[in-house]
PDB file of N, CA and C in Angstrom:
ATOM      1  N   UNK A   1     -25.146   5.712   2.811  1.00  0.00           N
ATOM      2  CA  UNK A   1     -26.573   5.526   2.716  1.00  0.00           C
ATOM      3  C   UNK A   1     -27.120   6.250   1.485  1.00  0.00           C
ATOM      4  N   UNK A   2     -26.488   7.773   1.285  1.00  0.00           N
ATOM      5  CA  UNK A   2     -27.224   8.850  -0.109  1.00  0.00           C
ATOM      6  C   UNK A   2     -26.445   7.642  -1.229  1.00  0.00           C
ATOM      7  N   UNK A   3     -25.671   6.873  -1.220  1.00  0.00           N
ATOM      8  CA  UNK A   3     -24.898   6.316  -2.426  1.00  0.00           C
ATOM      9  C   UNK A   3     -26.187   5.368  -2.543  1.00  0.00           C
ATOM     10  N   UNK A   4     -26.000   4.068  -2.110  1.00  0.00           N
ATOM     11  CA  UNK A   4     -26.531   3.105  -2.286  1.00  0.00           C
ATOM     12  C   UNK A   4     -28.302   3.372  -2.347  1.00  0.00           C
ATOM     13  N   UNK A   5     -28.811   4.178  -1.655  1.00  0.00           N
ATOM     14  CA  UNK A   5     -30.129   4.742  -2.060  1.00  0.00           C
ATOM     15  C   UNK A   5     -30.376   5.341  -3.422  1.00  0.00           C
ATOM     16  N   UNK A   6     -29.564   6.014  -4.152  1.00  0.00           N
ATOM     17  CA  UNK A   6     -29.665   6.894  -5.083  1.00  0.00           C
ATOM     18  C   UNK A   6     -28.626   6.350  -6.291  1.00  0.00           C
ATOM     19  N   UNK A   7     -28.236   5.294  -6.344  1.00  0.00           N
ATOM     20  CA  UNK A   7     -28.066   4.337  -7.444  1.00  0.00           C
ATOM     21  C   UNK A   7     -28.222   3.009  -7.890  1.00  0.00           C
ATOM     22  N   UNK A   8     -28.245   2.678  -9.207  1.00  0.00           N
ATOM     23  CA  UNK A   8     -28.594   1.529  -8.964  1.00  0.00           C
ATOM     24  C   UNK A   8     -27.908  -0.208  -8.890  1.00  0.00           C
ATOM     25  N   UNK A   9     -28.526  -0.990  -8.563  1.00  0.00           N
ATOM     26  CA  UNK A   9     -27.620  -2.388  -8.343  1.00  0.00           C
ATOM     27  C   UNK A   9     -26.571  -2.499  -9.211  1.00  0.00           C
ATOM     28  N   UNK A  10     -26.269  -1.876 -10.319  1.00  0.00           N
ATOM     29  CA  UNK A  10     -25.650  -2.792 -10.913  1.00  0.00           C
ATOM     30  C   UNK A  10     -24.116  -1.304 -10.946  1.00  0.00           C
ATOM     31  N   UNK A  11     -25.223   0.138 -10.515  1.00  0.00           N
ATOM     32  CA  UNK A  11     -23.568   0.833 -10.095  1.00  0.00           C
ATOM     33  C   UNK A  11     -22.818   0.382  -8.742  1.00  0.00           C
ATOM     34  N   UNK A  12     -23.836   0.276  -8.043  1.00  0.00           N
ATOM     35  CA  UNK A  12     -23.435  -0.196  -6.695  1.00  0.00           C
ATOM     36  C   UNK A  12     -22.197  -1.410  -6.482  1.00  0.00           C
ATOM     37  N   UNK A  13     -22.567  -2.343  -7.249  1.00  0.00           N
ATOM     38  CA  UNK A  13     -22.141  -3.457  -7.749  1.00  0.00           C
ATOM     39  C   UNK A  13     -20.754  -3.412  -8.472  1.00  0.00           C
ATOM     40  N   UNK A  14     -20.748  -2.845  -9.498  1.00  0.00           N
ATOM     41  CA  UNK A  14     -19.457  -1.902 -10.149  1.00  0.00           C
ATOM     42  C   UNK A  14     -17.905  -1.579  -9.036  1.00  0.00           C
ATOM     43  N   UNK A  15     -19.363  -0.316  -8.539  1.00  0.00           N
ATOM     44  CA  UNK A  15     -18.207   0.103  -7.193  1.00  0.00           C
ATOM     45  C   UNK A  15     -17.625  -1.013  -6.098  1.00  0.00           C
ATOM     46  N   UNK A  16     -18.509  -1.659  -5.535  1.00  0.00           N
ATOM     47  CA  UNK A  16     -17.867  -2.746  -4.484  1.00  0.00           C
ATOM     48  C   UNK A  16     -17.078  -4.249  -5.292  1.00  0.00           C
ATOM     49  N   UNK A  17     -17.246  -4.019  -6.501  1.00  0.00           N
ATOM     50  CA  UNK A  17     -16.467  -5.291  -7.078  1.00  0.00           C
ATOM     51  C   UNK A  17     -15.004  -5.171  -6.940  1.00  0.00           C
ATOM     52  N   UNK A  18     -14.446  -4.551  -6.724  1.00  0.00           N
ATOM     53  CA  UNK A  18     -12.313  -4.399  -6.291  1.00  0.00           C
ATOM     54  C   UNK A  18     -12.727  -5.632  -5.213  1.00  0.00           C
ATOM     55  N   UNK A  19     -13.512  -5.320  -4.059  1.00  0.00           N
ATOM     56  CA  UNK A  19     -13.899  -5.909  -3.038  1.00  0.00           C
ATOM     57  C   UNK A  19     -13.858  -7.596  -2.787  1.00  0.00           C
ATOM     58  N   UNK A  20     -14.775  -7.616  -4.101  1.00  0.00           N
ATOM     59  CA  UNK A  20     -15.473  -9.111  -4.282  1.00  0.00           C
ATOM     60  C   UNK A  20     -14.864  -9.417  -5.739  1.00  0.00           C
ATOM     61  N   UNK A  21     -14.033  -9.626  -6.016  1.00  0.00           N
ATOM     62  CA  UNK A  21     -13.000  -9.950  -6.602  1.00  0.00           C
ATOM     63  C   UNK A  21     -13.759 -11.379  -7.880  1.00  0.00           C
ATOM     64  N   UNK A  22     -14.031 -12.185  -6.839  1.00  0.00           N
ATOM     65  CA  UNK A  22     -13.872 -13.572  -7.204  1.00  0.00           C
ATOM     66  C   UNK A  22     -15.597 -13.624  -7.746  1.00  0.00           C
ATOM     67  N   UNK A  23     -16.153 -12.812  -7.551  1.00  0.00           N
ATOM     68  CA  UNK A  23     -17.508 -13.126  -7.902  1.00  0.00           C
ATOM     69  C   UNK A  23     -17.616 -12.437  -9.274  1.00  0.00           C
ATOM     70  N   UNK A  24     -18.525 -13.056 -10.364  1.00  0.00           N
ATOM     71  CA  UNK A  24     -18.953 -12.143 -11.600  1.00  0.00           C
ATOM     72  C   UNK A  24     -19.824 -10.939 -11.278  1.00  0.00           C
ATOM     73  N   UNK A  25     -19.709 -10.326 -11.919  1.00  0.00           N
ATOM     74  CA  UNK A  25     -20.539  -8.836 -11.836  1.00  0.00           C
ATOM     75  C   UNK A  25     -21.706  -8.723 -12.263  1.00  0.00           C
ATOM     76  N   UNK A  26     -22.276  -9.779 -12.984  1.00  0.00           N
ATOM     77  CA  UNK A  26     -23.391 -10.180 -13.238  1.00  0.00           C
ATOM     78  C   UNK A  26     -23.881 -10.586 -11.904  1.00  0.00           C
ATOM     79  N   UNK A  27     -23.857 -11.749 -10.976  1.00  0.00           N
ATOM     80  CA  UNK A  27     -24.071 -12.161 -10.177  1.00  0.00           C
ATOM     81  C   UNK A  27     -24.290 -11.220  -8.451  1.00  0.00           C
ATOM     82  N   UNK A  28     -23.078 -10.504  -8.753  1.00  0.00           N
ATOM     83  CA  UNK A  28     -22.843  -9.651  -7.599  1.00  0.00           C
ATOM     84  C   UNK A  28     -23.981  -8.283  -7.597  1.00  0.00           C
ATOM     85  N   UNK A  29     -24.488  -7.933  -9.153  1.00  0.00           N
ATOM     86  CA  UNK A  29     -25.590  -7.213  -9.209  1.00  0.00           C
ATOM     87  C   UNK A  29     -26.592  -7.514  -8.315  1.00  0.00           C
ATOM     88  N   UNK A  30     -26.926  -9.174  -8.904  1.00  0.00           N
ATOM     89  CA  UNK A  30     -28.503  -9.829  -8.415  1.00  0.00           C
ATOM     90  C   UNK A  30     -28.378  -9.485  -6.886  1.00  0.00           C
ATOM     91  N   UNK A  31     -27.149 -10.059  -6.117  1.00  0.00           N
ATOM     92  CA  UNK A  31     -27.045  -9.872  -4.928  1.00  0.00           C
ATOM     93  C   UNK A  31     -27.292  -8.146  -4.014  1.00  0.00           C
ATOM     94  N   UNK A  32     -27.083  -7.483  -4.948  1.00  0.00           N
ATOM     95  CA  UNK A  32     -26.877  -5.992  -4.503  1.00  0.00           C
ATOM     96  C   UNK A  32     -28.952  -5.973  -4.662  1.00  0.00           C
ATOM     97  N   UNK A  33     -28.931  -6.074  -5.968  1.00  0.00           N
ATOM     98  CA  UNK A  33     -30.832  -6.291  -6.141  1.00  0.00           C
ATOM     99  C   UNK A  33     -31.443  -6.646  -5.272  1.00  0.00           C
ATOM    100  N   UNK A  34     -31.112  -7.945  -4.384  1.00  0.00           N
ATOM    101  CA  UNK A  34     -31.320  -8.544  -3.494  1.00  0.00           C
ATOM    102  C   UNK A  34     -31.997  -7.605  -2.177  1.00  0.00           C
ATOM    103  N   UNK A  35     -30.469  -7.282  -1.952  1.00  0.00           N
ATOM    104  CA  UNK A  35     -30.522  -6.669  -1.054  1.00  0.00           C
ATOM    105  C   UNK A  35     -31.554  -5.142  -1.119  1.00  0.00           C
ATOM    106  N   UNK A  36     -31.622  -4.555  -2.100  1.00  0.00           N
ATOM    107  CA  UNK A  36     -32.127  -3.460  -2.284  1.00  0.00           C
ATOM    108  C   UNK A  36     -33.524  -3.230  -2.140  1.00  0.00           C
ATOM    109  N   UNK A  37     -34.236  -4.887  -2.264  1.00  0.00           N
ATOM    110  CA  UNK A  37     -35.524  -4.754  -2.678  1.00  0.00           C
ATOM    111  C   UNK A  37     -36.082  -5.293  -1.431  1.00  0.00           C
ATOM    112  N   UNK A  38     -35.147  -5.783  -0.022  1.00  0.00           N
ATOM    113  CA  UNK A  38     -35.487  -6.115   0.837  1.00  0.00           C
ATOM    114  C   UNK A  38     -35.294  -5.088   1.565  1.00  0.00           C
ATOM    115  N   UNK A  39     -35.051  -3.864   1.290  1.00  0.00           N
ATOM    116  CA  UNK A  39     -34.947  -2.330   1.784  1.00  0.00           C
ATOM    117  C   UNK A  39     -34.125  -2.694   3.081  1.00  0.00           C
ATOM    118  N   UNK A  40     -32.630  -3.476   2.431  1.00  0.00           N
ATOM    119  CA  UNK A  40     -31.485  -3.571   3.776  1.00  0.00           C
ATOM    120  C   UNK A  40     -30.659  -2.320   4.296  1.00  0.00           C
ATOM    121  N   UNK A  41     -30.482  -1.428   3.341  1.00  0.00           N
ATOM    122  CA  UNK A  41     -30.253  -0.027   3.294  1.00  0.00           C
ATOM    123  C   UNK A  41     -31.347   0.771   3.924  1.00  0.00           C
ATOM    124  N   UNK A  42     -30.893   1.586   4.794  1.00  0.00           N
ATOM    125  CA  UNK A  42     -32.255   2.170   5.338  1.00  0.00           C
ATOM    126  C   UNK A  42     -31.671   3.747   4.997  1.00  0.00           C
ATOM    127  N   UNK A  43     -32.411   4.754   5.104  1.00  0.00           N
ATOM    128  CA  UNK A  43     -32.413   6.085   5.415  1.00  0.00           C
ATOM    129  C   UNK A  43     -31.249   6.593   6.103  1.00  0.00           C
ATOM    130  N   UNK A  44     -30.645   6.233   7.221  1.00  0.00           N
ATOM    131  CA  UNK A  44     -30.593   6.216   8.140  1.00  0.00           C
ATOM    132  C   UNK A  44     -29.104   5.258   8.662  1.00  0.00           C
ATOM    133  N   UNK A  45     -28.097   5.119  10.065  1.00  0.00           N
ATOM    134  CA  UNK A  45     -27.646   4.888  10.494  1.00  0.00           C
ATOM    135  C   UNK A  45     -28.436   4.279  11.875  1.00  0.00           C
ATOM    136  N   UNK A  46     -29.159   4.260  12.112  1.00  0.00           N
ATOM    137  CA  UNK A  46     -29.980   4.047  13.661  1.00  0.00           C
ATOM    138  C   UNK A  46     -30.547   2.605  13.287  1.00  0.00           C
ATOM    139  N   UNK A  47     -29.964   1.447  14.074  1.00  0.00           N
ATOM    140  CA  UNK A  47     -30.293   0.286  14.487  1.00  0.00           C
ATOM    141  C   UNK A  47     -31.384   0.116  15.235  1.00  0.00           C
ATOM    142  N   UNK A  48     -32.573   0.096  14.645  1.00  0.00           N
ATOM    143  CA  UNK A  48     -33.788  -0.140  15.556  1.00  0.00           C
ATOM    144  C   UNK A  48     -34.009  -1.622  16.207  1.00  0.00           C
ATOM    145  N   UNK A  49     -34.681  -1.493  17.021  1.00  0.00           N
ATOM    146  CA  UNK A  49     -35.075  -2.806  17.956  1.00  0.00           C
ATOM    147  C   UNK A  49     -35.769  -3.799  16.940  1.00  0.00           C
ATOM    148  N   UNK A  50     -36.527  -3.310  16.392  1.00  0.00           N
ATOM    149  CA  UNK A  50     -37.082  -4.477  14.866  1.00  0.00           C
ATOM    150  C   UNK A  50     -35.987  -5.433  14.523  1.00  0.00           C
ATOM    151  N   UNK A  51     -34.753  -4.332  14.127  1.00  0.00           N
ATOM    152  CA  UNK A  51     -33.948  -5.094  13.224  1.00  0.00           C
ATOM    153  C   UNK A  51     -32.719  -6.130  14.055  1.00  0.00           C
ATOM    154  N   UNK A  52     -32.942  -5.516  15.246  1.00  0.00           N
ATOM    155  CA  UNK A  52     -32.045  -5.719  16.007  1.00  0.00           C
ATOM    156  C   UNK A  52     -32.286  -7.028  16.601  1.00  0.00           C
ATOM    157  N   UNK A  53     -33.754  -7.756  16.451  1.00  0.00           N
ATOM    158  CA  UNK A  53     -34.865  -8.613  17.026  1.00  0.00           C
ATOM    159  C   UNK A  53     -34.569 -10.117  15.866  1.00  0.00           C
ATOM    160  N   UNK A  54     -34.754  -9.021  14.552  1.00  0.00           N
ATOM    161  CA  UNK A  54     -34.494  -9.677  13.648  1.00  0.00           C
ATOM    162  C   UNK A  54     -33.130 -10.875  13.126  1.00  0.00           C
ATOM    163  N   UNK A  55     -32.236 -10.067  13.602  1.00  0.00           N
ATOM    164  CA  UNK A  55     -30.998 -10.271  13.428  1.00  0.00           C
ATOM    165  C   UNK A  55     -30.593 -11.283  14.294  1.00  0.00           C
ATOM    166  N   UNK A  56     -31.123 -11.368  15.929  1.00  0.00           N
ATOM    167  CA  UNK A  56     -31.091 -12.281  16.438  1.00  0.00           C
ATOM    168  C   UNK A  56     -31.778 -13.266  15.713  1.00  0.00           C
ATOM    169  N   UNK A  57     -32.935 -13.458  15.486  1.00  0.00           N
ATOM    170  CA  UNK A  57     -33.725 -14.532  15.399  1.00  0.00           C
ATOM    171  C   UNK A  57     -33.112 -15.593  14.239  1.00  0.00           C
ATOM    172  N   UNK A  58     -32.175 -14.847  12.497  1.00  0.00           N
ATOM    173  CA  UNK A  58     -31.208 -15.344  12.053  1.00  0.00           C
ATOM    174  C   UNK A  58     -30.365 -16.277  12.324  1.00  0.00           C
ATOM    175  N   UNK A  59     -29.316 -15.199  13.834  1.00  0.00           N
ATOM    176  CA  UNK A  59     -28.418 -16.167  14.107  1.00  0.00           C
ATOM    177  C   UNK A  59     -28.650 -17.439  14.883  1.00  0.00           C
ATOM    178  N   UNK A  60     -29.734 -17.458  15.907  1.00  0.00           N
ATOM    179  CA  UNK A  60     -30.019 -17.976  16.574  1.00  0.00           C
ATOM    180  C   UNK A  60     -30.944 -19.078  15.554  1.00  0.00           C
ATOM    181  N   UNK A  61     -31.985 -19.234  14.666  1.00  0.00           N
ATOM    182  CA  UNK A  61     -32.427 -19.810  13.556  1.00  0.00           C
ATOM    183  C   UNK A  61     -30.785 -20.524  12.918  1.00  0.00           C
ATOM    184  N   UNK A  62     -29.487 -20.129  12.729  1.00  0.00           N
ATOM    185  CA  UNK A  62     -28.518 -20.762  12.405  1.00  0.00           C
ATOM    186  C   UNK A  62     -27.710 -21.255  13.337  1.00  0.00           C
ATOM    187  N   UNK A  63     -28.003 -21.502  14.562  1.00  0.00           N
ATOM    188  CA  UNK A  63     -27.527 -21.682  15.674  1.00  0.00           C
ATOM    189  C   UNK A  63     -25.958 -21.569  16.002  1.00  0.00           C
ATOM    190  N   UNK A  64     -26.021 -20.408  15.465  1.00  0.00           N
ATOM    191  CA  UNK A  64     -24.882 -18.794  15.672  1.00  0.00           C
ATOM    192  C   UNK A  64     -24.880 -18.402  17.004  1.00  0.00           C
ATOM    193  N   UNK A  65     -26.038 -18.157  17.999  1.00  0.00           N
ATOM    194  CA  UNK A  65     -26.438 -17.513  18.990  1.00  0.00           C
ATOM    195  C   UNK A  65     -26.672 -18.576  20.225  1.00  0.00           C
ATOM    196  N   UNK A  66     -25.593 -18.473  21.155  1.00  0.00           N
ATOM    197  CA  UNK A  66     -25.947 -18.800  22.777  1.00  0.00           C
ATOM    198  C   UNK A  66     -27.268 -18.252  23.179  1.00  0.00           C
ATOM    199  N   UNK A  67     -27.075 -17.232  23.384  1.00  0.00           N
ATOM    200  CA  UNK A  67     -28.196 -16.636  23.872  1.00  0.00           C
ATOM    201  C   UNK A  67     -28.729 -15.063  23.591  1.00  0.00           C
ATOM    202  N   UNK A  68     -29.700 -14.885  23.403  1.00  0.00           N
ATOM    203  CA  UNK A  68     -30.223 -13.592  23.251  1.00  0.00           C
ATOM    204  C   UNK A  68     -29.714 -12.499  23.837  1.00  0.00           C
ATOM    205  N   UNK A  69     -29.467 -11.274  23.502  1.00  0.00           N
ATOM    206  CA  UNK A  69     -29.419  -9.918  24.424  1.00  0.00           C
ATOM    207  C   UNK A  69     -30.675  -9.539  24.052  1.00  0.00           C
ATOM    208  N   UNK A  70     -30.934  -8.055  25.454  1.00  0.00           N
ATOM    209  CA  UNK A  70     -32.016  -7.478  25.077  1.00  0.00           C
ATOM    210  C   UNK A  70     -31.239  -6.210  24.597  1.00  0.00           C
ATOM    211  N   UNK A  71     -31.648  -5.654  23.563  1.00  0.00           N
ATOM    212  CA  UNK A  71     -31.717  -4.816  22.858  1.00  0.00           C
ATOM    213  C   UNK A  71     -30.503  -3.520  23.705  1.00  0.00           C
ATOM    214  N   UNK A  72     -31.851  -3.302  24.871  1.00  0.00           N
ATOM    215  CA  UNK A  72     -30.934  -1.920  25.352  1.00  0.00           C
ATOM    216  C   UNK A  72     -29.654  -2.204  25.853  1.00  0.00           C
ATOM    217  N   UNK A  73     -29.449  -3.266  26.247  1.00  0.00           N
ATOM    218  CA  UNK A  73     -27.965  -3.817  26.714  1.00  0.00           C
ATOM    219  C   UNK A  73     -27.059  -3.771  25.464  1.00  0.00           C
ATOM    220  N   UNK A  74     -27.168  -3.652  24.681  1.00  0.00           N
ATOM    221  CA  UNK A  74     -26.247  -3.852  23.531  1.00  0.00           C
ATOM    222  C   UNK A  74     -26.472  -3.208  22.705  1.00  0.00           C
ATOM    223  N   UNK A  75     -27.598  -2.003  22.213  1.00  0.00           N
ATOM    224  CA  UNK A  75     -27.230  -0.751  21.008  1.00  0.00           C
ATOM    225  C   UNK A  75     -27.036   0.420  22.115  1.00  0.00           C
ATOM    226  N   UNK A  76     -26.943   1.306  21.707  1.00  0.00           N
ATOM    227  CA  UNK A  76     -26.724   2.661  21.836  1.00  0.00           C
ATOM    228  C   UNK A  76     -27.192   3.702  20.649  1.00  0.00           C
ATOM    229  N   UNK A  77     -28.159   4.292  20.325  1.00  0.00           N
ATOM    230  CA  UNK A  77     -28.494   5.741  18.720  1.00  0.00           C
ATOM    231  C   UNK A  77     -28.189   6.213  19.091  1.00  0.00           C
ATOM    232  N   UNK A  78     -27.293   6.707  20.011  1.00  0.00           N
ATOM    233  CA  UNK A  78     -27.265   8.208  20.609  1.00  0.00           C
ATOM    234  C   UNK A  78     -26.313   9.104  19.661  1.00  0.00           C
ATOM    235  N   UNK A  79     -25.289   8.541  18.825  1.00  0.00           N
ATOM    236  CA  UNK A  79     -24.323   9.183  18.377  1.00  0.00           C
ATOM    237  C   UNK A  79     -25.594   9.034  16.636  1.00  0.00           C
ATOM    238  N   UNK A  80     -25.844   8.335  15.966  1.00  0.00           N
ATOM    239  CA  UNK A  80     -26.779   8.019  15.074  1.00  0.00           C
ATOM    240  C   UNK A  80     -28.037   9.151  15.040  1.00  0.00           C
ATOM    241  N   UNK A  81     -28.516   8.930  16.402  1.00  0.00           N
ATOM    242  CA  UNK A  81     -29.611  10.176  16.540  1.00  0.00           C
ATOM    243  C   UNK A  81     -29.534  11.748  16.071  1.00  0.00           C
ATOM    244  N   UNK A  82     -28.212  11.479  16.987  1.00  0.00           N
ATOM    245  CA  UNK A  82     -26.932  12.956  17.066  1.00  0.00           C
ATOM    246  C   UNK A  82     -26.896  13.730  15.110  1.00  0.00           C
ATOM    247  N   UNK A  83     -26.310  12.645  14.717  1.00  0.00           N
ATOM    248  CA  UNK A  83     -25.776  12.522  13.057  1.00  0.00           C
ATOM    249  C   UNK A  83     -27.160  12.757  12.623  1.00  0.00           C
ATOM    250  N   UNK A  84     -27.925  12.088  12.921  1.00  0.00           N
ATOM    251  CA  UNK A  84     -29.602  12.681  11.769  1.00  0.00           C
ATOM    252  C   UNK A  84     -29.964  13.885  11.882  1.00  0.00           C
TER     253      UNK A  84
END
């Protein structure tokens, strides 16, 4: 989380390219940008119910998803909480 918060797309990008091999590094920047400016990186390790809401609505919008869980059935922060 201190990495990817505290540098920018195109170090980020650098570093995870061994990874992503097949993609240009030009490209794999925009994607890291992407992500950065949609603040997908949070502070934090703790899966909130927002995102957790969110994430359904994705898969289920790609019809990925049978059916919904509710939230408390399926996270746990306790070890996340613990770590902050």
């Amino acid at each position: 989380m201190d990495y990817v918060n505290s540098h920018s797309a195109e170090e980020i990008a650098k570093t995870i390219q061994p990874q992503f091999q097949e993609t240009p590094l030009d490209k794999l920047t925009i994607i890291v940008d992407r992500y950065k400016s949609q603040d997908t990186w949070k502070d934090d390790t703790i899966f909130e119910k927002d995102s957790f809401e969110l994430l359904q609505n994705i898969l289920e919008e790609a019809g990925e998803l049978p059916q919904r869980v509710p939230y408390e059935d399926l996270v746990t922060t306790q070890f996340a909480e613990a770590a902050k």
